[in-house]
Each structure stands twice: as structure tokens, then as C-alpha cells.
N, C-alpha and C. Protein backbone atom coordinates (compact mmCIF):
# COMPACT_ATOMS: atom_id res chain seq x y z
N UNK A 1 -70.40 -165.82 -113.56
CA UNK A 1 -69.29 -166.65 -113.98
C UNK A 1 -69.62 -168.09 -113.61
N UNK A 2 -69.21 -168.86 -114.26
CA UNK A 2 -69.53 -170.26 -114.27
C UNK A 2 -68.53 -171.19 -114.25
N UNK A 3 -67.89 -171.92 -113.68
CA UNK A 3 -66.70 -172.74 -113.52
C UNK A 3 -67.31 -173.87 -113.33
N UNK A 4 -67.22 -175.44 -113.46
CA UNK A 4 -67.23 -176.35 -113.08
C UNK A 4 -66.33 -176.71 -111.96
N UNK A 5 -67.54 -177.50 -110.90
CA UNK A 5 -66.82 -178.21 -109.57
C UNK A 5 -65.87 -179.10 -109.81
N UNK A 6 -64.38 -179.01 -109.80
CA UNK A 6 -63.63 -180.14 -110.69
C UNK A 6 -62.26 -179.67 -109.37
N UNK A 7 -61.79 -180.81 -108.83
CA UNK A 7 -60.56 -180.89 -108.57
C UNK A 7 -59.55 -180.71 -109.37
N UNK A 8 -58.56 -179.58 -109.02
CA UNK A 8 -57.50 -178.96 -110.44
C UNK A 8 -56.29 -179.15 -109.36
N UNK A 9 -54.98 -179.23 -109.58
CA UNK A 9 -53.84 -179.11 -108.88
C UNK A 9 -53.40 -177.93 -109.80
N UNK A 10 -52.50 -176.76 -109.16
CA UNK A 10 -52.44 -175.99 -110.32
C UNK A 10 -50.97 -175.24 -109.60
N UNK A 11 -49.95 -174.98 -110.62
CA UNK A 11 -49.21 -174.84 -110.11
C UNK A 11 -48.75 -173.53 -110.54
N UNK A 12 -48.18 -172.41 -109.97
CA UNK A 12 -48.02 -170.71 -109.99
C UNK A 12 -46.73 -170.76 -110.26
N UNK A 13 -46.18 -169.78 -111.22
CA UNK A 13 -44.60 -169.11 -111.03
C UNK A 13 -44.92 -167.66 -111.40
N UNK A 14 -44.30 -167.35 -110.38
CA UNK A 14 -44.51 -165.69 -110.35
C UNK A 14 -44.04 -165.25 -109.77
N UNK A 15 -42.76 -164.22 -109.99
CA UNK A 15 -41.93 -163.62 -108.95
C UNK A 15 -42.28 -162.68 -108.12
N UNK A 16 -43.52 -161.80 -108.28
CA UNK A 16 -44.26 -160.79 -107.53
C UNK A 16 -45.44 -161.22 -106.90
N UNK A 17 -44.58 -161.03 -105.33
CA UNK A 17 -45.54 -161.26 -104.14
C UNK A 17 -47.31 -160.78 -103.85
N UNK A 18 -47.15 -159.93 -104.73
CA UNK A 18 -48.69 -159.08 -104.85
C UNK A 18 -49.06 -159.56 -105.75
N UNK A 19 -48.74 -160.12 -107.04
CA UNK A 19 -49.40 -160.85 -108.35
C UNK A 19 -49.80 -162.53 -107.84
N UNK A 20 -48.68 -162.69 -107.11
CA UNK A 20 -49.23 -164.89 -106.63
C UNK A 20 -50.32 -164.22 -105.50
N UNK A 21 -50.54 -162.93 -104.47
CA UNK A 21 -51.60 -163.12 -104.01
C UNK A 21 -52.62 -162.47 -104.28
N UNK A 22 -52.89 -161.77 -105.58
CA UNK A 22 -53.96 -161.52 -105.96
C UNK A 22 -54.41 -162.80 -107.14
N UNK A 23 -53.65 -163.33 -107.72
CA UNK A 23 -53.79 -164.75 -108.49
C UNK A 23 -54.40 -165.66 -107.25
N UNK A 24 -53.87 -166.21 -105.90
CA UNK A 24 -54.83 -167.05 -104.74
C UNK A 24 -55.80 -166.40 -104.54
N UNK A 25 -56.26 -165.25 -104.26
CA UNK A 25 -57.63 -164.33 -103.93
C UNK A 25 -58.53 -164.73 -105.36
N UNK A 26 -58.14 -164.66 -106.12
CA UNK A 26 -59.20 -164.80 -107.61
C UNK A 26 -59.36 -166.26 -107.62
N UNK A 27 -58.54 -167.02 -107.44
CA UNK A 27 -58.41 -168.50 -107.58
C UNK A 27 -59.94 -168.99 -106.19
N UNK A 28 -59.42 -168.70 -105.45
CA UNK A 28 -60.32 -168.83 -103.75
C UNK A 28 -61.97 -168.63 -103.65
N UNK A 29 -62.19 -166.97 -104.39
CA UNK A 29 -63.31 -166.78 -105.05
C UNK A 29 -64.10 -167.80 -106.27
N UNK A 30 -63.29 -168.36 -107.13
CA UNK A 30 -63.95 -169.21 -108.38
C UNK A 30 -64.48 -170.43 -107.23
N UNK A 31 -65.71 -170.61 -107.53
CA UNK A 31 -65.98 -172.01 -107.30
C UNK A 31 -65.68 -173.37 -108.39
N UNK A 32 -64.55 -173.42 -107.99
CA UNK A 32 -63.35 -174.87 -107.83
C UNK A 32 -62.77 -175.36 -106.57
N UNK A 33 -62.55 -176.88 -106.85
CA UNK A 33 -61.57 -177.22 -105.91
C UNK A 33 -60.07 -177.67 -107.07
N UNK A 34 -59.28 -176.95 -105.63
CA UNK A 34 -57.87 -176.85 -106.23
C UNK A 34 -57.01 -177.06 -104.79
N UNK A 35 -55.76 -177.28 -105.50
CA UNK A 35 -54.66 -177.44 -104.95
C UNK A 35 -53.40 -176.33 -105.38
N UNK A 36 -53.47 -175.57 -104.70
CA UNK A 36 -52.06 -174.57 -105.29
C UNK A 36 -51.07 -174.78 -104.99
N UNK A 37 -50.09 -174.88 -105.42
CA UNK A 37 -48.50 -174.77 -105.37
C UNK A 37 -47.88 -173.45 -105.62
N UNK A 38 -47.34 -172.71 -105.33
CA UNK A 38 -46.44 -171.39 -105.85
C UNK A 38 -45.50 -171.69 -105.74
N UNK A 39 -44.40 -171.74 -107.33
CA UNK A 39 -42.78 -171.18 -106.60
C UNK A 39 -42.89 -169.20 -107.14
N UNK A 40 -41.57 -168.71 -107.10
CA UNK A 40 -41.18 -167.68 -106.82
C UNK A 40 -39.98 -167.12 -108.48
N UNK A 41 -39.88 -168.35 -109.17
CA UNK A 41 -39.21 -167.92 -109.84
C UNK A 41 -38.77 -168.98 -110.86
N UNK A 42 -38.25 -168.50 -112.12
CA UNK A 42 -37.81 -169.95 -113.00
C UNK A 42 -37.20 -171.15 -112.33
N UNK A 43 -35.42 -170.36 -111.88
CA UNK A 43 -35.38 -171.50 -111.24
C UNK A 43 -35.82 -172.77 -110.37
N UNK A 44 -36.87 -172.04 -109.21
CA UNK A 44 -37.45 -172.80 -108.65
C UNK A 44 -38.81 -173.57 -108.96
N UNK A 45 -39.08 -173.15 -110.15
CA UNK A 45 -40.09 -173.98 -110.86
C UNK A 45 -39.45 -175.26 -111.62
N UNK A 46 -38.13 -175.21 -112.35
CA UNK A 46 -37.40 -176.35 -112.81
C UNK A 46 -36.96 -176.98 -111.94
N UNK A 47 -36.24 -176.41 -110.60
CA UNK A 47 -36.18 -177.35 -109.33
C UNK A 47 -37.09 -178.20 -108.74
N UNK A 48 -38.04 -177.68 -108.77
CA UNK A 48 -39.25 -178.52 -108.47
C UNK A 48 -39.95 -179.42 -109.47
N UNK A 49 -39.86 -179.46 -110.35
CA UNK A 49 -40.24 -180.14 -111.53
C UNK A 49 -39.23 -181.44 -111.45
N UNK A 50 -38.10 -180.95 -111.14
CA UNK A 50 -36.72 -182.11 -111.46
C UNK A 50 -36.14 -182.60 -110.06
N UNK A 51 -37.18 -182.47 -108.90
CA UNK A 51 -37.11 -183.14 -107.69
C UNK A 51 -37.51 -184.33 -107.96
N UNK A 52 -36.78 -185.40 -106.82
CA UNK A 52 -37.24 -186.84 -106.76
C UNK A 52 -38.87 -187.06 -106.36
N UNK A 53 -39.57 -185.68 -106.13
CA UNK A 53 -41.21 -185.96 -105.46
C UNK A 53 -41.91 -186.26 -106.94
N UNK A 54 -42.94 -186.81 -106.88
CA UNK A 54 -43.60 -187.34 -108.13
C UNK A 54 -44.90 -185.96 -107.76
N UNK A 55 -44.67 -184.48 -108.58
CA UNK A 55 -45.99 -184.14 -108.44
C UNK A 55 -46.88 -184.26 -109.61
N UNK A 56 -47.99 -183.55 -108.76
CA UNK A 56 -48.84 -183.49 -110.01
C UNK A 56 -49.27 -182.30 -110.54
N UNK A 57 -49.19 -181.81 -111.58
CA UNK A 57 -49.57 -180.50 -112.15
C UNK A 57 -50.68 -180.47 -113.37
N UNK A 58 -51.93 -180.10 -112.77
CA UNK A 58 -53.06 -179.81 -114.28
C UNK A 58 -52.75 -179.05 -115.20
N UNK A 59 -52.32 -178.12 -114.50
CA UNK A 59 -51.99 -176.75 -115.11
C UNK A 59 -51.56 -175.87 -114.26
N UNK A 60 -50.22 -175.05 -114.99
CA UNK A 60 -49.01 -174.44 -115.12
C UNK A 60 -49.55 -172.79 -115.80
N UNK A 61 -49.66 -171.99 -114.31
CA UNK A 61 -49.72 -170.43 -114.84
C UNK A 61 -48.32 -169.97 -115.00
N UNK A 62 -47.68 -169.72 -116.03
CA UNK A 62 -46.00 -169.04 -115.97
C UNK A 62 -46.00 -167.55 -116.34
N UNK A 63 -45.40 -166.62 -115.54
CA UNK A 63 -45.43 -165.22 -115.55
C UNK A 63 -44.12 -165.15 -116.74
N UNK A 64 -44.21 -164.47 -117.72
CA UNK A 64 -43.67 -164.63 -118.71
C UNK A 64 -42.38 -163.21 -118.15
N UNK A 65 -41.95 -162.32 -117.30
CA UNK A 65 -40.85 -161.59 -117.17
C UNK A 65 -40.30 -162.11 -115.95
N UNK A 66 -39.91 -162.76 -115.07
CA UNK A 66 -39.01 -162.96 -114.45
C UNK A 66 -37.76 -162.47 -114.58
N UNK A 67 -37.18 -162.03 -113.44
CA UNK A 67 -35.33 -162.40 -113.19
C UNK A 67 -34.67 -163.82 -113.41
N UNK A 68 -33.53 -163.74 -113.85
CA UNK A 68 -32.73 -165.17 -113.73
C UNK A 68 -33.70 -165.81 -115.12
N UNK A 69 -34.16 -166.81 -114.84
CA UNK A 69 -34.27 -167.90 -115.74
C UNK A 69 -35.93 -167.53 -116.35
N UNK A 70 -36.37 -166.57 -117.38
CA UNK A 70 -37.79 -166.21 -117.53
C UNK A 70 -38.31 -167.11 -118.07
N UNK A 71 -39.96 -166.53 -117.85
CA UNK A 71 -40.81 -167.89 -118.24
C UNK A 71 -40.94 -168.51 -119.31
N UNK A 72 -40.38 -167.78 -120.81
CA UNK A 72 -40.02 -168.62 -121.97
C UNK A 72 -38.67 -169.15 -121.95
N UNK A 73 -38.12 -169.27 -121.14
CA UNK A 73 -36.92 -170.42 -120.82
C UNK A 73 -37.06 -171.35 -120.65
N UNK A 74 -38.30 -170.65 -119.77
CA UNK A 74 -38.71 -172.02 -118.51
C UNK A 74 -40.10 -173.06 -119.42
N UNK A 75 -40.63 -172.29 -120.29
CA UNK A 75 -41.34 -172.45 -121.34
C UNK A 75 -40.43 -173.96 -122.37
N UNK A 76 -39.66 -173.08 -122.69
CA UNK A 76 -38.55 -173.90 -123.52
C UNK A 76 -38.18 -175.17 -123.04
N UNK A 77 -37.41 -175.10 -122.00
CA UNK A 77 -36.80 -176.23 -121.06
C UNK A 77 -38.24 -177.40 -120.65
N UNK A 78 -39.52 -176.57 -120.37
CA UNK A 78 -40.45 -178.02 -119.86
C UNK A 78 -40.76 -178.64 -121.27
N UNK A 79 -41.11 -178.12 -122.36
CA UNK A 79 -41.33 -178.68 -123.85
C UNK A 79 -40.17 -180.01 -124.17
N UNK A 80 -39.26 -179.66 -123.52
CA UNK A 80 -38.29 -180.30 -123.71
C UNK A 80 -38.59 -181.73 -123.13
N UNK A 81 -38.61 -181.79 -122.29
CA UNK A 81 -38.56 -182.80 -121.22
C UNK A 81 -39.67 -183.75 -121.37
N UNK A 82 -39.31 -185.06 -120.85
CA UNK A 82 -40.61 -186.23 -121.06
C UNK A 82 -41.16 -185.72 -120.05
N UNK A 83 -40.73 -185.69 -119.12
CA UNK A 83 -41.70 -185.20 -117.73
C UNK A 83 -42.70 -184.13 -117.83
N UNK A 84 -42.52 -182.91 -118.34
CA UNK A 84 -43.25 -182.00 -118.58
C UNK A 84 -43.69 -181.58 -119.85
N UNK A 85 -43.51 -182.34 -120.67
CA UNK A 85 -44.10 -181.82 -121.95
C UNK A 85 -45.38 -181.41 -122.14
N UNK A 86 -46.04 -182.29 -121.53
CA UNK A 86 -47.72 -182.31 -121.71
C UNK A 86 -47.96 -181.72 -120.60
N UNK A 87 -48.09 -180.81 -119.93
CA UNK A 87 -48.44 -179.77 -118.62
C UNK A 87 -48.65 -178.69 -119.53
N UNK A 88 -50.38 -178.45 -119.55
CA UNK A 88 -50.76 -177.16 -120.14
C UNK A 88 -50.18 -176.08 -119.40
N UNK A 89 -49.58 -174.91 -120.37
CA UNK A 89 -49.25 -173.65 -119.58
C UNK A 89 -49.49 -172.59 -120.17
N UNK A 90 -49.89 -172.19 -119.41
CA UNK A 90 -51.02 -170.27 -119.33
C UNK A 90 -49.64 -169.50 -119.07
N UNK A 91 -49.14 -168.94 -120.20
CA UNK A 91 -48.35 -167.47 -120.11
C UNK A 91 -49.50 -166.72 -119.54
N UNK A 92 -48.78 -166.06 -118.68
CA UNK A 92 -49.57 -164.71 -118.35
C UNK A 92 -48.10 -163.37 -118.34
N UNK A 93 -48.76 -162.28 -118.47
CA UNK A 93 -47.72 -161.09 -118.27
C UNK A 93 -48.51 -159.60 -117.85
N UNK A 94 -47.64 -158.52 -117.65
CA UNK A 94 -48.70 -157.66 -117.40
C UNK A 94 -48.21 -156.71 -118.82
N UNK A 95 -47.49 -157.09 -119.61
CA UNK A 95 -47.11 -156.39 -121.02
C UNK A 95 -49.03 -155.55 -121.75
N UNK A 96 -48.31 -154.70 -121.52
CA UNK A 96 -50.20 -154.02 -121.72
C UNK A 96 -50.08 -153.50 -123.91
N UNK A 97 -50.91 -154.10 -124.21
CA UNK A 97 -51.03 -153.46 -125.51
C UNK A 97 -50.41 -152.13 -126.17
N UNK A 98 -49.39 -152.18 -126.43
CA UNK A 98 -48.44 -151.10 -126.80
C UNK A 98 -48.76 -151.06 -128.36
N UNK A 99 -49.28 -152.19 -129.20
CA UNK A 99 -49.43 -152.09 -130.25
C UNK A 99 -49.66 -153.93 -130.51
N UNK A 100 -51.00 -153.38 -131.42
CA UNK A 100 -51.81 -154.95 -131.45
C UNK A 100 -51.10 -155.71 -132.41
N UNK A 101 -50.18 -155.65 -133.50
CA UNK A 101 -49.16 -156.74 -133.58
C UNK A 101 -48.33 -156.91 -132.81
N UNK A 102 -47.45 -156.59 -132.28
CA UNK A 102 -46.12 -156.52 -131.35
C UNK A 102 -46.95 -157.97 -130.25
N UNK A 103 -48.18 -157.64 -129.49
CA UNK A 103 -48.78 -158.72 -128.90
C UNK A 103 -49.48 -159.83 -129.22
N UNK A 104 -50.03 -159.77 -131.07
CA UNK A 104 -50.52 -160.98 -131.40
C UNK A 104 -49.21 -161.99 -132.04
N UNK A 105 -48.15 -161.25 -132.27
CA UNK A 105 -46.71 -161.88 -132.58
C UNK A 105 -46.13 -162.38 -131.56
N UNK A 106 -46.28 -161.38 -129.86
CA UNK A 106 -45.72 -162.83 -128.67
C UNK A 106 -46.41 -163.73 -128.32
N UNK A 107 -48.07 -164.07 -128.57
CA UNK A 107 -48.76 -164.75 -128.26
C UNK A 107 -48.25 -165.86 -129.41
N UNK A 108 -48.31 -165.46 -130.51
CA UNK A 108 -48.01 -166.27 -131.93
C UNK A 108 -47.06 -167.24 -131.58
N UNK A 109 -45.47 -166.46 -131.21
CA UNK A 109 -44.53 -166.77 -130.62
C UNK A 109 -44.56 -167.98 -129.36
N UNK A 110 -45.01 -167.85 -128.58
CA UNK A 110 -45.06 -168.22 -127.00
C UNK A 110 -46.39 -169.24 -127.36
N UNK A 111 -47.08 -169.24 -128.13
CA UNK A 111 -47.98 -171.07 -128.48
C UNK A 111 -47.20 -171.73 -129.50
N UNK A 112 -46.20 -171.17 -130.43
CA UNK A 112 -45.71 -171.77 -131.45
C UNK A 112 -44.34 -172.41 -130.42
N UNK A 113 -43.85 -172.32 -129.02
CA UNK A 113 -42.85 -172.84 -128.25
C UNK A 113 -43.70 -173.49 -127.63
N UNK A 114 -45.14 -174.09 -127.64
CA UNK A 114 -45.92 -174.47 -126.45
C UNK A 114 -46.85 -174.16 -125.54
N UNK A 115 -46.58 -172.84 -125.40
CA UNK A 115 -47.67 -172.83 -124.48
C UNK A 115 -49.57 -172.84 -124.85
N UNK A 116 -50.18 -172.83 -124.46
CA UNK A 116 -51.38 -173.31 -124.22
C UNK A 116 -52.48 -171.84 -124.74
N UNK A 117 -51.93 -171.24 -123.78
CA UNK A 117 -53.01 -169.56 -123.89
C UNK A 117 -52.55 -168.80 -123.25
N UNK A 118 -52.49 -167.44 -123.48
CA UNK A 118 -52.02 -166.48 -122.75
C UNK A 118 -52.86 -165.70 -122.35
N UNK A 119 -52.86 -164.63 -120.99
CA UNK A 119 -53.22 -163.86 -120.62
C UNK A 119 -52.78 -162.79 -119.88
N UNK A 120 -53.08 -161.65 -120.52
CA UNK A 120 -52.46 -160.15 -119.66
C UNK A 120 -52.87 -160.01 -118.23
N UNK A 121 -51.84 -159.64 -117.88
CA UNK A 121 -52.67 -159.39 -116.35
C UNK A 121 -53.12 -158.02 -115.91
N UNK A 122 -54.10 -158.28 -115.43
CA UNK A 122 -54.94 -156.45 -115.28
C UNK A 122 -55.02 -155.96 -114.01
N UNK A 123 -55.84 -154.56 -113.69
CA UNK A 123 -55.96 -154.49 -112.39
C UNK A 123 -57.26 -154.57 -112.19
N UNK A 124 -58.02 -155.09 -113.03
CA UNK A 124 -59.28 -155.17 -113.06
C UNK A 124 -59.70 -156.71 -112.42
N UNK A 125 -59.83 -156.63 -111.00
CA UNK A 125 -59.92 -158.09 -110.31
C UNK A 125 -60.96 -158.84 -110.83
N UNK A 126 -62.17 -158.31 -111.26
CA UNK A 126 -63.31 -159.12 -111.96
C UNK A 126 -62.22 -160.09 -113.30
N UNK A 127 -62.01 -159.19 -114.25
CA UNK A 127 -61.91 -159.39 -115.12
C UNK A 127 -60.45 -160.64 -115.15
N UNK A 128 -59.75 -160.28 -114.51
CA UNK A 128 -58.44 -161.16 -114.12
C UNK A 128 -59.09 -162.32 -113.31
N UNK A 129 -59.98 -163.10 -112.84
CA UNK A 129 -60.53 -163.78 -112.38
C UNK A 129 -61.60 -164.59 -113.33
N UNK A 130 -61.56 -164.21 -114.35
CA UNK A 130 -62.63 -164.40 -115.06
C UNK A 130 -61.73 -165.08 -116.08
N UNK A 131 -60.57 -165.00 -116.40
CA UNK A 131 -59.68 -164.93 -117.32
C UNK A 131 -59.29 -166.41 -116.68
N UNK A 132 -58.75 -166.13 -115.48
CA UNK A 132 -57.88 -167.42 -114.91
C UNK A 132 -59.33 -168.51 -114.72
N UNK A 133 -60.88 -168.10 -114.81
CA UNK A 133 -61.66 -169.55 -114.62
C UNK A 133 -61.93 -169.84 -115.95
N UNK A 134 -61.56 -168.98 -116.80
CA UNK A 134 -61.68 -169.41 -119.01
C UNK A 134 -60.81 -170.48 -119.18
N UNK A 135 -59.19 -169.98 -118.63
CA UNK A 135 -57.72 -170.87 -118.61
C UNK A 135 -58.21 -172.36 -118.26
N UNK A 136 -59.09 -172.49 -117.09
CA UNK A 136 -58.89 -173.41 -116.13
C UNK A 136 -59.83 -174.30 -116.85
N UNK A 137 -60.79 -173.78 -117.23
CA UNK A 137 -62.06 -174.37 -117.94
C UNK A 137 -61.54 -175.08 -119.26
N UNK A 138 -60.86 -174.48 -120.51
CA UNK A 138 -60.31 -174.58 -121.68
C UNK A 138 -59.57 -176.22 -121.30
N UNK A 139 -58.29 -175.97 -120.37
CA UNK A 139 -57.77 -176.73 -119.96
C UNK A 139 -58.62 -178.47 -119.26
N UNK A 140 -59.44 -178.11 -118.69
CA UNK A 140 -60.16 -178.76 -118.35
C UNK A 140 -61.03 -179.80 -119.53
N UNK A 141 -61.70 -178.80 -120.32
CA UNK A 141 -62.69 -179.12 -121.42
C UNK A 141 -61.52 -180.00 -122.31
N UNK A 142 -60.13 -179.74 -122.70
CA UNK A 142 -59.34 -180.29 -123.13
C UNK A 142 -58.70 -181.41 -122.39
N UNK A 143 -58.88 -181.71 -121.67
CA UNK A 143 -58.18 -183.20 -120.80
C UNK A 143 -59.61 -184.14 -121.19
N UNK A 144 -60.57 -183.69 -121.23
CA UNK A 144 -61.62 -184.83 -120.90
C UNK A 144 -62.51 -185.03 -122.55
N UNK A 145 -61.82 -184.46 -123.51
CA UNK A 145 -61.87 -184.66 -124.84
C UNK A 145 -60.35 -185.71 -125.15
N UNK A 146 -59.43 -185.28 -124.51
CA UNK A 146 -58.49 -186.44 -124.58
C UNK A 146 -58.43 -187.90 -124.06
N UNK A 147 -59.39 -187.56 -122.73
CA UNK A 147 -59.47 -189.30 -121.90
C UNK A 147 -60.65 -189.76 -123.21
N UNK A 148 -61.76 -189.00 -122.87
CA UNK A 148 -62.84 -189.61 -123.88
C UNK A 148 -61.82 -190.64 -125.45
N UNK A 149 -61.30 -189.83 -126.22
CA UNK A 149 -60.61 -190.40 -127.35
C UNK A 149 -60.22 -191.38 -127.06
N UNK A 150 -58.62 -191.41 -125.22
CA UNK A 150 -58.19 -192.21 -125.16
C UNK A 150 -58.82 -193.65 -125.13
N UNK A 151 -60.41 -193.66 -124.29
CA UNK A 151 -61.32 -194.51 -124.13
C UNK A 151 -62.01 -195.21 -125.12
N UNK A 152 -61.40 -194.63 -126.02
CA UNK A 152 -62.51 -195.43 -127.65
C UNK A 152 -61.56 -196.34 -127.75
């Protein structure tokens, strides 16, 4: 696996305590430098977004089933906003292939509201690690095709 050495700030919502720490264990392993943030849930991802702190976010993993406020809410609501519009975000879910339209229609769905790319989540730690340094990379390869432009 191949990642570029790149400082990322990257910010987690994920309501399952065993999914944000097998997401830091895969993250820890990639050779990157990063900055993690986790909240715990929609709400507290819009709380934090709509605090007086000025953060910074590269990129936004959102667990697409939450309680309370889920991640295409939360999807919805940052599109919205000047503040967060432009914060790439990685749906992820663990919705397992029940039938290959039903999942190329929420992916369809969930980039046609914004988001960026999606990914299932597995129990396959290689492979779920491999997934989140593609996200990070894509994201990456896409900011520095945008400064470049901005620079002409």
C-alpha cells in the first residue's frame, strides 16, 4: 500500500465505539501524518462545526446510520452551509450488498446530495485500511489539482 507523506486533519463521526477504534488503528498503521478528531454522533458533529473555534477539516469520514440526527442529515445540513460546503465527505456504512442496485442507487443518491465517495465497512482490516488510504489519497490528489488551477 502506498499513501503519500502529507499532513491530513481528518475528522470521524461514528457512533460505534469499536468502528472510531478500528477506523484510528487503520488510520495509525497508513503511513500519513494526521490529526484526528472524533465526535460520536450527528449532533455533535454540527455542534462542532457551528462552534466559535475556527477548525480545520481535510476530510470528513460520516457513518451514514446513526441515532438522532444520521449522516445524510448531517450530509444535507453541511452542503448547506458556507462553512462546510467544500469539506470532502467519505460516507461510509456497514450496509453489506443485499442487492447491487439497491447500493449503486444509495451511492448514486448520497454523491448526488454531496458527498465525495463512499465506502462499506468490512471486517476485513487489510482491506478497510486500504479503502480509508484510496479516500485519503483521492481527496488529497483532488485539493492539489484545485490549488494548481487556483495558481494559474
Amino acid at each position: 500500500m502506498k499513501c503519500v507523506e502529507i499532513p491530513i486533519n481528518i475528522l470521524l463521526a461514528d457512533d460505534d465505539l469499536d468502528d472510531r477504534g478500528l477506523f484510528a488503528k487503520a488510520l495509525a498503521e497508513l503511513p500519513i501524518k494526521t490529526n484526528l478528531t472524533m465526535v460520536h454522533d450527528g449532533e455533535q458533529l454540527m455542534n462542532y462545526f457551528s462552534s466559535s473555534l475556527n477548525h480545520t477539516t481535510d476530510v470528513l469520514f460520516l457513518d451514514l446510520s446513526m441515532p438522532g440526527k444520521t449522516g445524510v442529515e448531517c450530509l444535507v445540513e453541511m452542503k448547506e452551509q458556507e462553512k462546510t460546503k467544500d469539506i470532502p465527505v467519505i460516507m461510509f456504512s456497514i450496509f453489506y450488498q443485499r442487492d447491487i442496485n439497491y447500493e449503486q442507487s444509495l451511492i448514486k443518491g448520497l454523491s448526488n446530495i454531496g458527498a465525495y465517495h463512499y465506502i462499506r465497512k468490512t471486517k476485513d482490516f487489510e482491506h478497510f485500511k486500504k479503502s480509508i488510504c484510496d479516500a485519503i489519497m483521492m481527496v488529497t490528489n483532488k485539493n492539489k489539482a484545485e490549488k494548481k488551477i487556483d495558481q494559474q
